[in-house]
Protein backbone atom coordinates (compact mmCIF):
# COMPACT_ATOMS: atom_id res chain seq x y z
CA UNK A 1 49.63 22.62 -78.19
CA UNK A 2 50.54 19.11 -76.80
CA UNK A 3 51.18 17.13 -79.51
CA UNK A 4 49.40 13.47 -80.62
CA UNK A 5 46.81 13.98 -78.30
CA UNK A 6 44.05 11.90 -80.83
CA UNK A 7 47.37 9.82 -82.04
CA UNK A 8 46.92 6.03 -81.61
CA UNK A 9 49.14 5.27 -78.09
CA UNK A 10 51.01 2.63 -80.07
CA UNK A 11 52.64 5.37 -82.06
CA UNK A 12 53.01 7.15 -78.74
CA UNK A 13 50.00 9.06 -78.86
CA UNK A 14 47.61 9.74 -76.04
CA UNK A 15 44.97 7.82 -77.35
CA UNK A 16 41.80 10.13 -77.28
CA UNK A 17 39.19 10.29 -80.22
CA UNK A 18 39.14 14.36 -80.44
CA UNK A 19 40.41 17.22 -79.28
CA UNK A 20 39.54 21.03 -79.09
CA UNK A 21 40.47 23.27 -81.41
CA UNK A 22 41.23 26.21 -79.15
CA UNK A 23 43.60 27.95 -81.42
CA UNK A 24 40.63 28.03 -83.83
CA UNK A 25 38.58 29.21 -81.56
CA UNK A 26 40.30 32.30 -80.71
CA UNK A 27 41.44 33.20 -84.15
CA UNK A 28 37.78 33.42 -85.40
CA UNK A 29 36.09 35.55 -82.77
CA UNK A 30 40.02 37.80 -82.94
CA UNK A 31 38.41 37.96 -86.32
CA UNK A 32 34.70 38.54 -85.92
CA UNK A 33 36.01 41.25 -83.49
CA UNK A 34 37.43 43.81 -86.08
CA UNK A 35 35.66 45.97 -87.64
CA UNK A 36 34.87 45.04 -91.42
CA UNK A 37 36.55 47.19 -92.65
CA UNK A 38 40.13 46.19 -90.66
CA UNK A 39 39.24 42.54 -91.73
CA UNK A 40 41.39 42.67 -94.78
CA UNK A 41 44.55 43.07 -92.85
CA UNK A 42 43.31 39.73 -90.13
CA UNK A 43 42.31 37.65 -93.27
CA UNK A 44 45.12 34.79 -92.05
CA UNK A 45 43.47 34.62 -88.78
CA UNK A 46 40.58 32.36 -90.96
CA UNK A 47 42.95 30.37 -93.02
CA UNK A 48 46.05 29.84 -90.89
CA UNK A 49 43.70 26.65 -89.20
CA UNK A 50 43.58 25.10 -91.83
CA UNK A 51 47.66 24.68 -91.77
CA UNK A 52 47.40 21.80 -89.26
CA UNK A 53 43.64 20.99 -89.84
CA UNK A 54 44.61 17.72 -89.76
CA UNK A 55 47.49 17.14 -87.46
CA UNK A 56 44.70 16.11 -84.50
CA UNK A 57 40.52 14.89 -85.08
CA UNK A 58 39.60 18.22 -83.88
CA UNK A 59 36.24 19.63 -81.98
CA UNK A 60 35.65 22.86 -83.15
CA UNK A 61 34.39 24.80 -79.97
CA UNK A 62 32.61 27.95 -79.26
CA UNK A 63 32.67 27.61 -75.63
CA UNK A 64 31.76 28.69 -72.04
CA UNK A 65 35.41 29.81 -71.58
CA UNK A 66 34.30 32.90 -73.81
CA UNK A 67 30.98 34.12 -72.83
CA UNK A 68 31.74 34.21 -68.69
CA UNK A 69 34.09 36.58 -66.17
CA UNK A 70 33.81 39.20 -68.30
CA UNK A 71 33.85 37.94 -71.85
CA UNK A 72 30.47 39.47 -72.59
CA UNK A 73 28.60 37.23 -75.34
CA UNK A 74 29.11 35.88 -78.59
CA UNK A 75 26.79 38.53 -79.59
CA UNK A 76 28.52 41.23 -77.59
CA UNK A 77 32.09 40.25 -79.32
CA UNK A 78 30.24 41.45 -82.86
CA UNK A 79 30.84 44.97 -84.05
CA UNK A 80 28.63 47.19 -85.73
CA UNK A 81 24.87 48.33 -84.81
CA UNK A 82 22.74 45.17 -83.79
CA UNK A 83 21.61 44.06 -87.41
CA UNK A 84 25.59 44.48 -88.16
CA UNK A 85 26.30 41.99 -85.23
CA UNK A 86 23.18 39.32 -85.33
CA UNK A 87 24.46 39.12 -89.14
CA UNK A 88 28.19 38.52 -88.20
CA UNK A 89 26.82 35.80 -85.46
CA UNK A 90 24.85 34.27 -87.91
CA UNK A 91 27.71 34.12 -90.62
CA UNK A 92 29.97 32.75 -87.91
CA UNK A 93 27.95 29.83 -87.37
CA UNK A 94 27.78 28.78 -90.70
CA UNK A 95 31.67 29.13 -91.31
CA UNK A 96 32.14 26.84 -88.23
CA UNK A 97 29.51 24.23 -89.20
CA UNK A 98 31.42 24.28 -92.96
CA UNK A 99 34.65 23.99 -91.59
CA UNK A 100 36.33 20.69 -91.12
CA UNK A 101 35.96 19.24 -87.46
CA UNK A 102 32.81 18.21 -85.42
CA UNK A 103 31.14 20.92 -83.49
CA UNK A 104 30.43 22.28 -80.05
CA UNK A 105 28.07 25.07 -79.22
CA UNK A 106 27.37 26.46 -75.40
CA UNK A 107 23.82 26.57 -74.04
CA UNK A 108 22.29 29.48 -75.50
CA UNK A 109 24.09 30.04 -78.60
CA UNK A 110 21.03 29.93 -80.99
CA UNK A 111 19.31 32.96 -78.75
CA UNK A 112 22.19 35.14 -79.35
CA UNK A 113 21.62 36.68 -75.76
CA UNK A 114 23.76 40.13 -75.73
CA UNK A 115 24.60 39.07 -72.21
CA UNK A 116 27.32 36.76 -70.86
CA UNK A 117 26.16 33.79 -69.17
CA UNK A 118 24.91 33.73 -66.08
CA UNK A 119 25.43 30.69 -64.24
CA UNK A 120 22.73 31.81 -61.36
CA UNK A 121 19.84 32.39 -63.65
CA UNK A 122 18.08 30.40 -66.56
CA UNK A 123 19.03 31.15 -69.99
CA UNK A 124 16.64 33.82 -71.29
CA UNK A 125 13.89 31.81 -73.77
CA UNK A 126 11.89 35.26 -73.54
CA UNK A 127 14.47 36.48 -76.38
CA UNK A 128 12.52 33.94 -79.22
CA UNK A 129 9.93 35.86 -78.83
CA UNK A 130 11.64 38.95 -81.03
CA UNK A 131 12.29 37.76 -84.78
CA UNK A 132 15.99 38.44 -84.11
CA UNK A 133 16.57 36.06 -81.77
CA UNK A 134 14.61 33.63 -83.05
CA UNK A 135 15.90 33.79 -86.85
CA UNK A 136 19.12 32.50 -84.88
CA UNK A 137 17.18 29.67 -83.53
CA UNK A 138 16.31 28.88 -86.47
CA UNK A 139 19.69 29.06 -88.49
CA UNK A 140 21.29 26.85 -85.96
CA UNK A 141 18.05 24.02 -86.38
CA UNK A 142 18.43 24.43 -90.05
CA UNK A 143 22.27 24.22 -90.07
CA UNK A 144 21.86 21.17 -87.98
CA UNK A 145 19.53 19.57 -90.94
CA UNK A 146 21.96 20.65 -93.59
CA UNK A 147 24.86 19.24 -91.53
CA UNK A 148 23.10 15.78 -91.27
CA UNK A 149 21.90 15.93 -94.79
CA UNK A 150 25.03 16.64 -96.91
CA UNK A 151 27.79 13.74 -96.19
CA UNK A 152 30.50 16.07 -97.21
CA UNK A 153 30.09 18.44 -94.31
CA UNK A 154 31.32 15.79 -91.93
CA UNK A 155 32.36 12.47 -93.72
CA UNK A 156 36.28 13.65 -94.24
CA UNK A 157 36.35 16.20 -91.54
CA UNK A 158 39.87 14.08 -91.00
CA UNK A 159 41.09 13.63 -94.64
CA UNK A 160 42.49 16.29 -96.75
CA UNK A 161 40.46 14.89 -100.06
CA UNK A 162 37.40 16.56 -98.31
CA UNK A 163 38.31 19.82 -98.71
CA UNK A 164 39.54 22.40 -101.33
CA UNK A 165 39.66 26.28 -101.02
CA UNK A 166 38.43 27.71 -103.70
CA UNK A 167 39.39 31.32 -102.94
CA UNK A 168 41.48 31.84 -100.04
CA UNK A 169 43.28 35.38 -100.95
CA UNK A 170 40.49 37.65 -101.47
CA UNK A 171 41.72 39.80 -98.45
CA UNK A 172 40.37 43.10 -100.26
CA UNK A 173 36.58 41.65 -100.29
CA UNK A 174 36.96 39.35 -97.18
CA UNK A 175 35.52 36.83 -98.80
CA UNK A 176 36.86 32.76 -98.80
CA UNK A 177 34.96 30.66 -100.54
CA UNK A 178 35.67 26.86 -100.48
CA UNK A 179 34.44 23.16 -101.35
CA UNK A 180 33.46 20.69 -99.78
CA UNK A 181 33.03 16.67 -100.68
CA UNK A 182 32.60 13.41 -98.75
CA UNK A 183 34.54 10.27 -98.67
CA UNK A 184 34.55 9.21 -102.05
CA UNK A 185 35.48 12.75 -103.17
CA UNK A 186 32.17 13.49 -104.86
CA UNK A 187 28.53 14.90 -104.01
CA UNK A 188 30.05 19.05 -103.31
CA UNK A 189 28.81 21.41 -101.33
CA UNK A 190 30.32 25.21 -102.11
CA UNK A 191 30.79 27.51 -99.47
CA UNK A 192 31.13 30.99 -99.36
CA UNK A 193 31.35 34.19 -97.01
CA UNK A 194 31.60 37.03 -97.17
CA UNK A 195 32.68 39.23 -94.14
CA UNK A 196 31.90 42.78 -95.13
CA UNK A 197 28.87 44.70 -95.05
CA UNK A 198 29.01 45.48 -98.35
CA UNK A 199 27.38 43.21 -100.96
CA UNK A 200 30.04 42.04 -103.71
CA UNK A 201 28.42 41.97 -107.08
CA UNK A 202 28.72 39.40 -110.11
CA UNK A 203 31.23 37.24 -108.11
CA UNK A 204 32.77 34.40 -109.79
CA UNK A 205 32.95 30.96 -107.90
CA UNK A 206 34.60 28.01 -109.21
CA UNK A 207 32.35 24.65 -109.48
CA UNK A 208 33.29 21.19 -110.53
CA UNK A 209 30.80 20.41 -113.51
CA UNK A 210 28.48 21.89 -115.59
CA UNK A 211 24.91 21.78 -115.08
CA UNK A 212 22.37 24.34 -112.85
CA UNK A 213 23.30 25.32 -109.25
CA UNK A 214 21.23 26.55 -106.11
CA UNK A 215 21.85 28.20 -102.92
CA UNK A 216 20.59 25.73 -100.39
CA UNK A 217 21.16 27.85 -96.93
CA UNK A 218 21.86 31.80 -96.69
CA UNK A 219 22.42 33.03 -93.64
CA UNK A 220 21.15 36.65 -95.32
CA UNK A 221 17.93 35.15 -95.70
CA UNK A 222 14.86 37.11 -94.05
CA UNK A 223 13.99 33.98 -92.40
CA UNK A 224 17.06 34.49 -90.20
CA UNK A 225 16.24 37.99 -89.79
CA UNK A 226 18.67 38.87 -92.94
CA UNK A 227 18.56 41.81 -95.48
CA UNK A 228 17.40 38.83 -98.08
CA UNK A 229 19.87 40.22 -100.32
CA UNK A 230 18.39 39.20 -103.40
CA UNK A 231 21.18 36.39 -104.63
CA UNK A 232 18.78 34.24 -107.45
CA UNK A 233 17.24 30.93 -107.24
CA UNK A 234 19.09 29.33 -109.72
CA UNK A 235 22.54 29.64 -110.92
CA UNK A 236 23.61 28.05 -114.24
CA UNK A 237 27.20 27.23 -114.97
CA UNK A 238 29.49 28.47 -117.75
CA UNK A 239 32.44 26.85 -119.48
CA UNK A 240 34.77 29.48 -117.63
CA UNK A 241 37.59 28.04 -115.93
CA UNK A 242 38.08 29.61 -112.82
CA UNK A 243 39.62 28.55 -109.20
CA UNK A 244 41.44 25.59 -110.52
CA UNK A 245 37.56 24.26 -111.79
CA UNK A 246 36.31 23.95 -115.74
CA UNK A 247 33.16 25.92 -114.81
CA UNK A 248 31.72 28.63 -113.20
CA UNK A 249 28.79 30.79 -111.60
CA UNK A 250 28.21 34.33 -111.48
CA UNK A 251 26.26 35.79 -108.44
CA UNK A 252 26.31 38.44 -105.80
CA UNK A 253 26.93 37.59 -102.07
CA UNK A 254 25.14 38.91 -99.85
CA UNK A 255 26.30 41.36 -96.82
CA UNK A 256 27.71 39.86 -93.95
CA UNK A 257 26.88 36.28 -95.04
CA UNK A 258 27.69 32.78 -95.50
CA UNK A 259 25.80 30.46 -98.44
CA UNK A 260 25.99 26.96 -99.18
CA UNK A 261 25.55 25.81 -103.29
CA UNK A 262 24.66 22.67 -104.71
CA UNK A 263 24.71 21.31 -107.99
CA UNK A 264 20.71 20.55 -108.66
CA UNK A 265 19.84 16.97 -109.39
């Protein structure tokens, strides 16, 4: 909580170029820990962050703190029966790498081991060879081309013009759903999650223009070892307002899942 810490030392800050989110940290996996059905009442845990998003240039860190002494895994922190928890892990990982601030994964996040860390041993590459542990592997490679693709997933990770919730109070359907934009407040990506089990049908998501839309990256999909929820190819906007935007889509979200939408070219 130490103030200033990436504040220029002129202004009597300490000078340093980032600094670790670690209240962010442990208000997302005190989320990810309820059941889905509790998540409603935790729903601040996900939003309260971005209350001093940009106070400090913040690191957003899933570290080795929390997967040693004890801690079990990221995996192991998941409720529900194993599909329940590899889909929570995988949704997870896509809300951190749409959030505002840089990233920082521990060795062995994208096999989604179900045990801690082991500091004595190798990390266990034998998992990739089951579809579950390798659809993580490759969520996390394709999250990483996404990431470097789109400009507005990291080009005002500092400046509040780079992001907008679009939906922020949907405590009853745990589901946020936000934008996205780089520096010059244009080329979107939408983002949205949601945290239950339950698939939530004909949802309506605020976009900026009109035009035809398309899911770019679903952590649902059976590529990650998802339900492939069927969510459609193409999306078309209507002249509905809707979350503070002149158009609209309709579509379902998936179970336990986080999607990223584009406007098509």
């Amino acid at each position: 909580a130490f103030p200033a810490v990436t504040g220029p030392t002129a202004d009597g800050g300490l000078g340093f170029t980032h600094k670790w989110n670690m209240g962010w940290m442990h208000d997302t996996l005190a989320y990810f820990a309820q059941e889905p059905v509790h998540r409603r009442w935790h729903h601040h845990k996900l939003t309260f962050a971005m209350m001093y998003a940009y106070s400090e240039n913040f690191v957003l860190p899933l570290s080795h703190d929390e997967v040693v002494h004890g801690k079990g895994s990221l995996l192991g922190k998941m409720p529900g029966d194993r599909w329940q928890q590899l889909a929570n892990l995988r949704a997870l990982y896509a809300w951190m790498y749409a959030h505002p601030g840089k990233k920082l994964l521990f060795m062995g996040a994208e096999l989604a081991q179900p045990t801690e860390w082991a500091h004595d041993g190798q990390l266990p590459w034998h998992l990739l060879q089951f579809p579950k542990h390798g659809g993580q592997q490759r969520l996390l490679r394709d999250l990483n081309r996404l990431y470097r693709h789109e400009a507005a997933l990291y080009q005002a990770d500092y400046e509040q013009s780079g992001f907008r919730w679009l939906d922020h109070n949907d405590a009853d359907n745990s589901v946020f759903a936000w934008l996205r934009a780089d520096k010059q407040g244009a080329n979107p990506v939408m983002i949205a999650s949601n945290f239950t089990p339950v698939p939530r049908l004909a949802y309506r998501l605020g976009v900026p223009e009109a035009g035809r839309y398309a899911v770019v990256l679903n952590t649902d999909s059976e590529h990650y070892w998802g339900s492939n929820y069927d969510v459609g190819l193409t999306l078309v906007a209507e002249p509905t307002p809707w979350q503070g935007m002149a158009h609209s889509i309709v579509l379902d979200l998936p179970p336990l899942a986080t999607l990223f939408i584009k406007q098509e070219s």
